[in-house]
Protein backbone atom coordinates (compact mmCIF):
# COMPACT_ATOMS: atom_id res chain seq x y z
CA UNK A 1 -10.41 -36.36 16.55
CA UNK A 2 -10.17 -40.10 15.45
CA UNK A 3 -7.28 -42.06 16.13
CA UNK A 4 -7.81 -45.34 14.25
CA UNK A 5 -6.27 -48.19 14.26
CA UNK A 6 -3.15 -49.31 11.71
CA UNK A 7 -2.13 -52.56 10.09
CA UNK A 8 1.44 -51.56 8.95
CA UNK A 9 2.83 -55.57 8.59
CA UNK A 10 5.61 -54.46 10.06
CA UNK A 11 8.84 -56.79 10.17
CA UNK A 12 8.94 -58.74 13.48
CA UNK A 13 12.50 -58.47 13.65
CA UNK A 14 11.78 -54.49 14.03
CA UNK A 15 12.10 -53.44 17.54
CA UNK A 16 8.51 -52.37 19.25
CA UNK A 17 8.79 -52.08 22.62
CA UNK A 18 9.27 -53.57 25.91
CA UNK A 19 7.56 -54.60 28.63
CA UNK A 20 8.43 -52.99 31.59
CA UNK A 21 9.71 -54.17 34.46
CA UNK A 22 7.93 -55.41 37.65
CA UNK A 23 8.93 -55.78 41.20
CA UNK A 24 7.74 -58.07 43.29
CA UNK A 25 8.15 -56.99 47.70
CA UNK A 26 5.81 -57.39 50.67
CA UNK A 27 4.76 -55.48 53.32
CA UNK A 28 2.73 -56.09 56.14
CA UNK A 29 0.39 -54.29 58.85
CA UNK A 30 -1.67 -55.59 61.89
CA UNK A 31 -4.96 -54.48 61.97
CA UNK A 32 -6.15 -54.21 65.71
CA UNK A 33 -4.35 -55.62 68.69
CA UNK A 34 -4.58 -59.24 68.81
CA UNK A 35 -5.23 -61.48 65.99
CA UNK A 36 -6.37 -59.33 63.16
CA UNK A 37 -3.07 -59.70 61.09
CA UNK A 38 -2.72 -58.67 57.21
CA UNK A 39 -0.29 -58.94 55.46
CA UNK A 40 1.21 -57.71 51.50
CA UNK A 41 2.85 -59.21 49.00
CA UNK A 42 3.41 -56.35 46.71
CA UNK A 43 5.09 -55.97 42.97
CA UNK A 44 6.73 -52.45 43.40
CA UNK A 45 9.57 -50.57 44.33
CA UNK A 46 11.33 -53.92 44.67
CA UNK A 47 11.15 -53.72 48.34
CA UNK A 48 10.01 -56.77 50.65
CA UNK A 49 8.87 -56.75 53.94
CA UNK A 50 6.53 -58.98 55.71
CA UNK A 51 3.75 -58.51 58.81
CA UNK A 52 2.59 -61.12 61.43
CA UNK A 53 0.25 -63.11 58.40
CA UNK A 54 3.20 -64.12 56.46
CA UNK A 55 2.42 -64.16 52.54
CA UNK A 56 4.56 -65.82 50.25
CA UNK A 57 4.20 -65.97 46.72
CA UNK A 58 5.54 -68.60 44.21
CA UNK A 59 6.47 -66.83 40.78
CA UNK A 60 6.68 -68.43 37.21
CA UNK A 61 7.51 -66.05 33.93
CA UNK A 62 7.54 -66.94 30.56
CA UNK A 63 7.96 -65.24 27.42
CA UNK A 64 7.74 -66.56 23.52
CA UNK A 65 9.27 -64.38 21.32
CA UNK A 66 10.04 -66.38 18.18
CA UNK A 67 10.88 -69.73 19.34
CA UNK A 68 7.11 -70.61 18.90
CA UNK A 69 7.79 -72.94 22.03
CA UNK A 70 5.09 -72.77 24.58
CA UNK A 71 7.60 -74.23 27.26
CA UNK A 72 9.79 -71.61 26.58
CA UNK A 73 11.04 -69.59 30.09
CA UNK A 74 12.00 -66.24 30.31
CA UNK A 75 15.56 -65.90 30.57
CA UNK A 76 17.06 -62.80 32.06
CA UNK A 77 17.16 -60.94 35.77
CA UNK A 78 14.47 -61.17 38.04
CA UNK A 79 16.46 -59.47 41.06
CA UNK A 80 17.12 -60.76 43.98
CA UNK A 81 14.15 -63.48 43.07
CA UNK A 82 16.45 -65.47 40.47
CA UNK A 83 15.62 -67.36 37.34
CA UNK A 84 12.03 -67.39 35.45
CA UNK A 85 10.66 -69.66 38.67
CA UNK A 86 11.07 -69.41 42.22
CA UNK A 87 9.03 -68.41 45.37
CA UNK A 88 9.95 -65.29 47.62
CA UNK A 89 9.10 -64.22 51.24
CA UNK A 90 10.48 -61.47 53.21
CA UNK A 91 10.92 -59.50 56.56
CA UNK A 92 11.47 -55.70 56.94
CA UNK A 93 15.25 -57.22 57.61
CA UNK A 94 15.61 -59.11 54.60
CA UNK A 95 13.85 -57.80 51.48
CA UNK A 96 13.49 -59.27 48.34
CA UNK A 97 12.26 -58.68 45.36
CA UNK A 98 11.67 -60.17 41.75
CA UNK A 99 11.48 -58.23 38.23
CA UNK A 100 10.07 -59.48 34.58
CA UNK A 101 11.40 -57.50 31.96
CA UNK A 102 11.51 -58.07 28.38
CA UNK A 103 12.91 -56.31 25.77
CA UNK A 104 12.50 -56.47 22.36
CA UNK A 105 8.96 -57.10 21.84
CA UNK A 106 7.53 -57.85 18.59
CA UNK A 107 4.62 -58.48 17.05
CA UNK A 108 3.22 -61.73 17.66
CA UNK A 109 5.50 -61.96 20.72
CA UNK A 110 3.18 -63.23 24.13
CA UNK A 111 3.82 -64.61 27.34
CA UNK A 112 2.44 -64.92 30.98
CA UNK A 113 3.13 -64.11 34.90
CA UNK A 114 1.66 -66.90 37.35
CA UNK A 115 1.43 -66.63 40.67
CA UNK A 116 0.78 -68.94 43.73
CA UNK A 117 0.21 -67.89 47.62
CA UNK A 118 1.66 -69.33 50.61
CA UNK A 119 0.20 -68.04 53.75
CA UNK A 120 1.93 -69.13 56.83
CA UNK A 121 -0.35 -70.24 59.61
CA UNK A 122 -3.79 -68.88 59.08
CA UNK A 123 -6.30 -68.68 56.30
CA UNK A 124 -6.42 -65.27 54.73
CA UNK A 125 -8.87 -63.43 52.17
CA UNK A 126 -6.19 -62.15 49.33
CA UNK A 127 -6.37 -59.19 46.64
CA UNK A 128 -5.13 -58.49 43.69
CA UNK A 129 -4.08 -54.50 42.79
CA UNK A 130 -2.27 -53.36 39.95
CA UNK A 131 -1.21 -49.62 38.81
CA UNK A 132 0.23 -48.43 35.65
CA UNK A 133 3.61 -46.83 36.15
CA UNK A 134 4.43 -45.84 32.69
CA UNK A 135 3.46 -46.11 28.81
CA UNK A 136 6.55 -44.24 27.38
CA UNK A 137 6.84 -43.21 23.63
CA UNK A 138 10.65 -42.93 24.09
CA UNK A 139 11.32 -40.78 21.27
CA UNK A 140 9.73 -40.88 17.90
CA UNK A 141 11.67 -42.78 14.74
CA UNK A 142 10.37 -42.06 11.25
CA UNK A 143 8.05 -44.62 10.28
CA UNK A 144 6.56 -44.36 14.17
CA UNK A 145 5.73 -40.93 13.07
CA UNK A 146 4.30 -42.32 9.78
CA UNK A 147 2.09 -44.62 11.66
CA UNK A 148 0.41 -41.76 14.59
CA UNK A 149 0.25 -39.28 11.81
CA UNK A 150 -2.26 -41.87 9.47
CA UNK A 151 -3.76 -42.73 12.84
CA UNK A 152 -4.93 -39.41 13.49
CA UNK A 153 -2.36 -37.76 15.84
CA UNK A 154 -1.47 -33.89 14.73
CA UNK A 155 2.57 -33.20 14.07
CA UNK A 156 2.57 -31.07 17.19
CA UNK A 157 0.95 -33.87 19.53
CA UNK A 158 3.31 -36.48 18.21
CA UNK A 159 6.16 -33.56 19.27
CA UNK A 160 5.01 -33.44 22.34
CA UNK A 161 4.54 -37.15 22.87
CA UNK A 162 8.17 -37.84 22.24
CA UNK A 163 9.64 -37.50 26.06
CA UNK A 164 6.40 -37.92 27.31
CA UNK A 165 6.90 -40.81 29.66
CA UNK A 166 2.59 -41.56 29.19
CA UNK A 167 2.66 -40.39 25.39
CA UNK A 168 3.14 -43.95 23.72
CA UNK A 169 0.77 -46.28 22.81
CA UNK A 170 1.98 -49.89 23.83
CA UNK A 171 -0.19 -50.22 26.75
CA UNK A 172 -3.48 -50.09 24.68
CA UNK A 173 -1.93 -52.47 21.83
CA UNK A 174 -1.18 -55.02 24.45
CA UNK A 175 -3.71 -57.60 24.43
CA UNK A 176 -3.99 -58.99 27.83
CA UNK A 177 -5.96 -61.18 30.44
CA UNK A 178 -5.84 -62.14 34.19
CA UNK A 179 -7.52 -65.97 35.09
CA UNK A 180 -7.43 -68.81 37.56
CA UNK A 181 -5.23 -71.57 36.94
CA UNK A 182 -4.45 -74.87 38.14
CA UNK A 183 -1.29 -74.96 40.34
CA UNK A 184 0.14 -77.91 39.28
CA UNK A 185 -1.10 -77.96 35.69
CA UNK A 186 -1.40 -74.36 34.59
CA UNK A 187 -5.25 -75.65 33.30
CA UNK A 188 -7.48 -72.25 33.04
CA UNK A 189 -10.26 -72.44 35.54
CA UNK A 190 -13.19 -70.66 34.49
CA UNK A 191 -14.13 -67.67 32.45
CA UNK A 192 -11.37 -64.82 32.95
CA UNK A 193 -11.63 -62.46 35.70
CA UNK A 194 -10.70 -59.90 33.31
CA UNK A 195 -9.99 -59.30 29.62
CA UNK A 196 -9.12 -56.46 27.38
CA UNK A 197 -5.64 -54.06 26.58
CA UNK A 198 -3.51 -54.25 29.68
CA UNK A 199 -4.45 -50.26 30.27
CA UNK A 200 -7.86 -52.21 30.84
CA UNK A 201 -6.88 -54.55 32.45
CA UNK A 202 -4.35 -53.01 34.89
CA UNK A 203 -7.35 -50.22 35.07
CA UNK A 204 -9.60 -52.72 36.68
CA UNK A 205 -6.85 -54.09 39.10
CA UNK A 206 -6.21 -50.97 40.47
CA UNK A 207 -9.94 -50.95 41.88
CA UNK A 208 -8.83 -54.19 43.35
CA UNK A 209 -9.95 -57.85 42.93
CA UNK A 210 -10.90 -60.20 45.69
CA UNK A 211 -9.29 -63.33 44.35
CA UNK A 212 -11.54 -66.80 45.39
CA UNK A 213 -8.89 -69.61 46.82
CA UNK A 214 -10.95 -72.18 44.75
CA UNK A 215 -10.41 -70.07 41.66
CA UNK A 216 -14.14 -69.60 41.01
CA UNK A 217 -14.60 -66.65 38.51
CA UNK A 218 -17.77 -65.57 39.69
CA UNK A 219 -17.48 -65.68 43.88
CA UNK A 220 -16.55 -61.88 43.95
CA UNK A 221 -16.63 -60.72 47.49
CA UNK A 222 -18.75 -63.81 48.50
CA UNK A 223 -15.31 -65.62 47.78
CA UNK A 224 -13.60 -68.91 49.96
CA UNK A 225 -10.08 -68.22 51.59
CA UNK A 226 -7.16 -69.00 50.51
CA UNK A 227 -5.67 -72.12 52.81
CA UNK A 228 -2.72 -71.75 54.60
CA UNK A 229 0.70 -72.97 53.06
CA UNK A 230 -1.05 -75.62 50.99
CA UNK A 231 -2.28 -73.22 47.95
CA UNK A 232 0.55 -74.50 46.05
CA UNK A 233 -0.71 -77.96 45.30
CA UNK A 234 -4.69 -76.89 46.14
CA UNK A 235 -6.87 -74.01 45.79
CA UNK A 236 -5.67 -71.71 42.63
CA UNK A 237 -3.24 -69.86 40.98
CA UNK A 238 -3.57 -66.55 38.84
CA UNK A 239 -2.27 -66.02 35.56
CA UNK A 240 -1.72 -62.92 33.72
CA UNK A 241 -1.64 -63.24 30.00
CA UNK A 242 -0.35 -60.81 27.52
CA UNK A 243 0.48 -60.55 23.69
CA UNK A 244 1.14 -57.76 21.02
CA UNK A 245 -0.99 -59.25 18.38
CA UNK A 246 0.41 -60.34 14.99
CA UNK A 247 -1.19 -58.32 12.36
CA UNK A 248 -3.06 -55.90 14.67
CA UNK A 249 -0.20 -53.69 15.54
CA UNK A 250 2.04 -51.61 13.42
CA UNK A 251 4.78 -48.98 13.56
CA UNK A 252 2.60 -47.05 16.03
CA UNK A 253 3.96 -48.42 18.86
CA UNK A 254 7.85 -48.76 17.60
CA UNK A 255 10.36 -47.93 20.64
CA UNK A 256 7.67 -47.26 23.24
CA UNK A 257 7.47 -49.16 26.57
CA UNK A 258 4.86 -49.72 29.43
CA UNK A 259 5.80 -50.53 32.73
CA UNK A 260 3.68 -51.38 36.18
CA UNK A 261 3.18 -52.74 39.28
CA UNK A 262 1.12 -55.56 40.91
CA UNK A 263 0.00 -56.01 44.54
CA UNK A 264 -0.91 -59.37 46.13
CA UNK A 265 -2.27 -58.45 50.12
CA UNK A 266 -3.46 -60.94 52.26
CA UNK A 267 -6.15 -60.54 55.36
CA UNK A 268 -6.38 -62.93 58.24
CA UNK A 269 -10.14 -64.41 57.50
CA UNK A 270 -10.80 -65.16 61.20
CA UNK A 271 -12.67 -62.30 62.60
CA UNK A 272 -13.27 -60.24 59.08
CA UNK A 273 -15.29 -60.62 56.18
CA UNK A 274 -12.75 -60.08 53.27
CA UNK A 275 -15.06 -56.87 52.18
CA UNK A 276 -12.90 -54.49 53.54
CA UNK A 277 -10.53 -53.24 50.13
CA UNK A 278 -6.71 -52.77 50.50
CA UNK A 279 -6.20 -51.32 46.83
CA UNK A 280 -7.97 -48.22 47.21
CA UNK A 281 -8.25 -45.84 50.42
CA UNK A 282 -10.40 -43.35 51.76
CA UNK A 283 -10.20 -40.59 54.27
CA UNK A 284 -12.94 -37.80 55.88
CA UNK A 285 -12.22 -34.60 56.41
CA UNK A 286 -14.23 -30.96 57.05
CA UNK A 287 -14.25 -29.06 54.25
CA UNK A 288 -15.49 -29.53 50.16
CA UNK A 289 -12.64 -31.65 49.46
CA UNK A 290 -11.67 -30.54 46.26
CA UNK A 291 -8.35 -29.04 47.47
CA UNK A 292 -7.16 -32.36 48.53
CA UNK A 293 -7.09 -33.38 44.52
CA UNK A 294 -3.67 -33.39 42.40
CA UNK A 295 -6.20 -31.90 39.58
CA UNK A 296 -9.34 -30.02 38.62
CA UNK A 297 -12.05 -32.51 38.72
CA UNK A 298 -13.13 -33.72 35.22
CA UNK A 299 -16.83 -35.50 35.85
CA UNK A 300 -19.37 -34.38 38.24
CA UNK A 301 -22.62 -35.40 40.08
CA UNK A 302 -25.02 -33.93 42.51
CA UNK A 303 -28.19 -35.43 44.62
CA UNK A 304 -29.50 -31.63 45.79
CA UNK A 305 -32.38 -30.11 47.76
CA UNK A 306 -33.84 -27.37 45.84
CA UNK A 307 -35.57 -24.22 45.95
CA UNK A 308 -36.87 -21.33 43.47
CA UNK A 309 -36.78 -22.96 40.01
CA UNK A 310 -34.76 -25.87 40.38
CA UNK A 311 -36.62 -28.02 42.62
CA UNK A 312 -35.45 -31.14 44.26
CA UNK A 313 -32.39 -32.67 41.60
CA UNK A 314 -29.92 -35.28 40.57
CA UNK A 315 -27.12 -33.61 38.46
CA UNK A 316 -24.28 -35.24 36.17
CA UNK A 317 -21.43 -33.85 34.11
CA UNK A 318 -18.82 -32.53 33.43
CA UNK A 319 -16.96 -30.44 36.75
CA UNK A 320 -17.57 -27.73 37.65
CA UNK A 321 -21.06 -27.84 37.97
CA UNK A 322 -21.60 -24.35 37.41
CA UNK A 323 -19.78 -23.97 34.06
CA UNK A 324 -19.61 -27.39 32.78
CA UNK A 325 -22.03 -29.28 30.27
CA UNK A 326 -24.33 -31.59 32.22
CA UNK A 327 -27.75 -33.61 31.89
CA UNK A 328 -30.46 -32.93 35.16
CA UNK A 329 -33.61 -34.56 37.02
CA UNK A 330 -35.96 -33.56 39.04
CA UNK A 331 -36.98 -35.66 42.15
CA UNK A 332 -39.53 -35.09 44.96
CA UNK A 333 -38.23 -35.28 48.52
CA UNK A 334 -40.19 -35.74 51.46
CA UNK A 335 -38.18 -34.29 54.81
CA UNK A 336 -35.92 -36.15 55.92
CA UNK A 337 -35.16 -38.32 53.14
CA UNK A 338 -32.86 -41.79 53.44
CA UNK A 339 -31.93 -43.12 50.11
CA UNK A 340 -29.85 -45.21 48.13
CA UNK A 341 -27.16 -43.47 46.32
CA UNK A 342 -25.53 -44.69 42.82
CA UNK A 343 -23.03 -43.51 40.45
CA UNK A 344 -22.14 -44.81 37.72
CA UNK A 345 -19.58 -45.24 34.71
CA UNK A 346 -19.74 -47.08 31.92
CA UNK A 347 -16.65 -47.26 29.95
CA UNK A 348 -18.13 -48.79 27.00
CA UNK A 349 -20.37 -45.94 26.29
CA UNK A 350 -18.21 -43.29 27.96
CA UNK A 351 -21.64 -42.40 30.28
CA UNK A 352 -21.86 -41.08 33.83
CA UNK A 353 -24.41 -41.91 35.61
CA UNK A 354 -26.30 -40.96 38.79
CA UNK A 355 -29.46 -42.86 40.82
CA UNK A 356 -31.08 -42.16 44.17
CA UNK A 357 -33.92 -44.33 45.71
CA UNK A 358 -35.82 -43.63 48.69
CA UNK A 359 -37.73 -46.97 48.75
CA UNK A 360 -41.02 -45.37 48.92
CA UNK A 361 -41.67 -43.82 45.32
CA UNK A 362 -39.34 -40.57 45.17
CA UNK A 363 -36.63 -42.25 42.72
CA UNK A 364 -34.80 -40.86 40.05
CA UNK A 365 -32.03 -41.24 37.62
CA UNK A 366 -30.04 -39.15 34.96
CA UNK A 367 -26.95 -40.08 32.43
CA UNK A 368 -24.80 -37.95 31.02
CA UNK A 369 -25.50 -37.34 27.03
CA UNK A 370 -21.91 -35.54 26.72
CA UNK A 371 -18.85 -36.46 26.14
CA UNK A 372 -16.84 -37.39 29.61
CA UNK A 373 -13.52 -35.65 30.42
CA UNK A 374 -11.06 -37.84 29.59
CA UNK A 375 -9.27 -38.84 33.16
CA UNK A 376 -5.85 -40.32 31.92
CA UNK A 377 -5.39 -37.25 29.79
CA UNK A 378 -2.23 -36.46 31.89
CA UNK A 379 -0.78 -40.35 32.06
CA UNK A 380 -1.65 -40.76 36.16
CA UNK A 381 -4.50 -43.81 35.96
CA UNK A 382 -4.57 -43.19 39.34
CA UNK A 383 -7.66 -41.37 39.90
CA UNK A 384 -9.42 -39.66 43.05
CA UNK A 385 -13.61 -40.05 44.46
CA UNK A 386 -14.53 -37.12 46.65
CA UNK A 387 -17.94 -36.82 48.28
CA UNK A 388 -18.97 -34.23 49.96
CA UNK A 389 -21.33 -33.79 52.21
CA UNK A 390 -23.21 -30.49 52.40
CA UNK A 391 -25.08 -28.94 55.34
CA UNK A 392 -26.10 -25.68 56.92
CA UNK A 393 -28.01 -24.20 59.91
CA UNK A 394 -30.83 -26.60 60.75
CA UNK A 395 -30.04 -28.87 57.75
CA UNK A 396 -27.82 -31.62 57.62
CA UNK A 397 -26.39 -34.12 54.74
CA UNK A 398 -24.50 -37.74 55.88
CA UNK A 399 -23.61 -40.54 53.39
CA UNK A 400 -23.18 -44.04 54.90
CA UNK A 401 -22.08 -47.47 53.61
CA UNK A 402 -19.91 -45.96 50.97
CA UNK A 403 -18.77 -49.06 48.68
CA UNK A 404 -17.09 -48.97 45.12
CA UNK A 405 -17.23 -52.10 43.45
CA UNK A 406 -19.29 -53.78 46.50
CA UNK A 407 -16.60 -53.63 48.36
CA UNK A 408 -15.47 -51.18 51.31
CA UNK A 409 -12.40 -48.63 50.60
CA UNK A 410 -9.64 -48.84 53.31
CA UNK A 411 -9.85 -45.69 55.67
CA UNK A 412 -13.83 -45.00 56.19
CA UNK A 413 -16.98 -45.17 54.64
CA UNK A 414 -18.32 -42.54 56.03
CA UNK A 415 -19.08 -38.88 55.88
CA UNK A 416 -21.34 -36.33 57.61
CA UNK A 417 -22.06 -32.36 57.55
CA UNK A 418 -22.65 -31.65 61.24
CA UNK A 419 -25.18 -28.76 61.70
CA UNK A 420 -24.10 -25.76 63.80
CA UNK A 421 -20.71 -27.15 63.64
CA UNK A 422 -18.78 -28.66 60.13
CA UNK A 423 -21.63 -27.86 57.55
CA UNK A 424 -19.72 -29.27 54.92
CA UNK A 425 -17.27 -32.46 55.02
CA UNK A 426 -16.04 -34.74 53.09
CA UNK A 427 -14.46 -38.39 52.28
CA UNK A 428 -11.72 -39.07 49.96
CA UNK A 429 -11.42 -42.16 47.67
CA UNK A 430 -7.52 -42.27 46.31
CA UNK A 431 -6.10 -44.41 44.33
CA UNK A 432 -9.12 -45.28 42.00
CA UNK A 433 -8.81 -45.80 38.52
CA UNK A 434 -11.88 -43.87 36.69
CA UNK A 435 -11.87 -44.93 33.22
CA UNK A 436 -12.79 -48.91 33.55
CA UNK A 437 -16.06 -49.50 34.59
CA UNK A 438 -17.19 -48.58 38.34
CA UNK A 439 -20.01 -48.14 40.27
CA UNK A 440 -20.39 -46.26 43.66
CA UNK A 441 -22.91 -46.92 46.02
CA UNK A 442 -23.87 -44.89 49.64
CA UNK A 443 -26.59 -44.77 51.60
CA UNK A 444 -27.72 -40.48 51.96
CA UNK A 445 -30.06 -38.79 54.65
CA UNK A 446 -30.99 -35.33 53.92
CA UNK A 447 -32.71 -33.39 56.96
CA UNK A 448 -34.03 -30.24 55.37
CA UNK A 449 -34.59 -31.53 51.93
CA UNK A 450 -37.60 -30.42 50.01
CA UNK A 451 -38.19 -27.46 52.86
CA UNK A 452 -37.50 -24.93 49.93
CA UNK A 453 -34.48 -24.05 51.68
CA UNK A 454 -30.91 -23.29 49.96
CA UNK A 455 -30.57 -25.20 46.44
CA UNK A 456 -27.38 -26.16 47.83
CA UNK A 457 -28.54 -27.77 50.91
CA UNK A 458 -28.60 -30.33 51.84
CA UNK A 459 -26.71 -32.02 49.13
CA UNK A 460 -24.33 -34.74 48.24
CA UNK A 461 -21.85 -33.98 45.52
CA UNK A 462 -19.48 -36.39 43.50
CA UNK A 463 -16.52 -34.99 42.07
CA UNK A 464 -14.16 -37.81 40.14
CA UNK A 465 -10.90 -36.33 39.02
């Protein structure tokens, strides 16, 4: 079904929505046992607490909503934080905390979040997460209903949507985007990082962001450091941006709200290499993995050794394999095999993808022609990766180097079937957010491949629910 888009030129005085409310805390965690501090500055729960790397954060919130006046602050509570402006630290003693919140929101209405960080002491690598907390419809009021029924929505999903606290529709109106600024003069530096709706937006957050202390847009992991306690008048600031465009949004989105959360974490640079990602973690574990997931896996992909009629193949589709629609390739695989694993989504085009390159000829690659699972279905963004590793007697399966995004999930990167012993095992990725764009990268060694063994094993499975 088609949902499109409505123009409704609804009255600005008519209440939309709000945007929800934020919380801005810290916590910390020392990595080793000397030197190798961290450190968080996190926006959620409203709870502060602070490791050895101290990270402070200098917040300024503003909000137009009819005065037209760029200059114009937010006025309202921001917790224990105070005022539209201000900068926070924290202890486990003494938290702290700081909230935007708006109410009211109209079309045409806009304003922005900056941030600045204060490290105390050291130079540290920082990150940006995000996670969508809610996108509540909050009831439905007649010409609301008017609006989702022309866009497409059936009487008995609109029913449904009404106390649903992920059934509204504000975070996809919400135009939003996250760039460097200027300290001093709130000047954009740069392209921005990232652009879109703020379920986008927050989408791509949650896989993390290395943030570059010279706020160059296209360092990525290869990023500078943020200074210590002088980022305020050097280095950059970041800036998120958001409006509920004037003529592009109608009664669809009348009394719903969208709250969420933002993370700011901090690594001591000396003696790491910033590549190591605090927004998303991962864990090993024996087993196929699948039972560690809050839901049935919706997308699926396979790297196999074959036997009978399916010969060596990559796989991609729809979960389970089994029963679900999916688009195959066949590959030849010399024993052992070491590859390069990739996997792919595009959320563009809605495709899955799946890649494997042994560097001496046996390559192959296969997209998915269907139509994807839809992962936010239930309202979590907050997704789950789990690759399995499969073995049996006198064949083995390992994946190495595991990276999403480039960069290294926190917890492991590794997973390995262990023949005679754990024949199958497996690493979870938590906290991902599968509908942005995403790519996942391992290096695989199959022992046993191509011996017209199992057509299970050895194998490396994807499951993305």
């Amino acid at each position: 079904m088609t949902r499109k888009s409505t123009d409704i030129g609804l009255s600005r005085r008519r209440l939309l929505g709000g945007l929800g409310a934020i919380g801005l805390a810290s916590a910390g965690a020392g990595l080793g046992t000397t030197a190798y501090f961290s450190d968080e500055e996190t926006l959620a729960n409203n709870d502060l607490t602070a490791g050895t790397l101290d990270l402070g954060v200098r917040y300024e919130f503003a909000a137009d909503q009819g005065s037209r006046n760029d200059d114009n602050p937010y006025a309202g509570s921001n917790g224990t934080g105070g005022g539209d402006f201000g900068i926070v630290w924290g202890t486990p003693e003494a938290p702290a905390s700081v909230r935007y919140q708006l109410d009211d929101v109209k079309p045409g209405d806009s304003g922005w979040l900056r941030f600045s960080f204060l490290l105390d002491d050291n130079p540290g690598y920082v990150w940006a997460c995000a996670r969508l907390t809610g996108n509540a419809q909050n009831g439905v009021v007649d010409p609301e209903r008017a609006a989702l029924l022309d866009a497409g929505f059936t009487p008995a999903e609109i029913d449904a949507s009404e106390t649903d606290p992920w059934g509204g529709q504000l975070a996809d109106a919400i135009a939003a985007r996250l760039v460097y600024q200027n300290p001093l003069s709130g000047t954009q530096l740069g392209a921005p990082l990232l652009d879109g709706s703020l379920r986008a937006v927050l989408g791509a957050l949650a896989n993390g962001v290395p943030l570059d202390g010279t706020g160059d847009d296209e360092a990525g992991l290869a990023r500078e450091c943020f200074a210590p306690m002088d980022s305020l008048t050097a280095g950059a600031a970041l800036a998120l941006y958001w409006e509920l465009p004037f003529g592009e949004v109608g009664n669809e989105v009348q009394t719903d709200s969208v709250a969420f959360d933002l993370d700011f974490r901090a690594e001591q640079c000396r003696h790491n290499d910033g590549e190591v990602n605090p927004c998303i973690e991962a864990s090993a574990d024996d087993g196929y993995g699948v039972d560690r997931l809050a839901r049935p896996p919706v997308w699926f992909a396979r790297a196999r050794n074959g036997a009978g009629q399916v010969n060596d193949q990559l796989l991609v589709g729809n979960a389970p394999a089994n029963t679900g629609d999916y688009d195959t390739a066949g590959v030849a695989w010399t024993d052992p095999t070491t590859a390069e694993l990739t996997v792919t989504h595009d959320a563009t085009t809605g495709s899955l993808s799946i890649a494997i390159d042994d560097g001496d000829g046996s390559s192959a690659a296969v997209s998915y022609a269907g139509t994807l699972a839809d992962v936010t279905s239930v309202g979590a963004t907050s997704n789950a990766i789990v690759l399995t590793a499969k073995g049996d007697s006198g064949v083995t399966a390992s994946v190495t180097d595991v990276r999403l995004n480039g960069s290294v999930p926190s917890g492991g990167d590794a997973v390995s079937s262990v023949d005679g012993s754990t024949d199958i095992a497996h690493l979870l990725i938590d906290g991902v957010n599968a509908s942005v764009d995403w790519t996942l990268t391992a290096s695989v060694t199959l022992v046993g491949a191509g011996g017209g063994g199992s057509q299970e094993r050895p194998a490396v499975d994807v499951n993305v629910a």
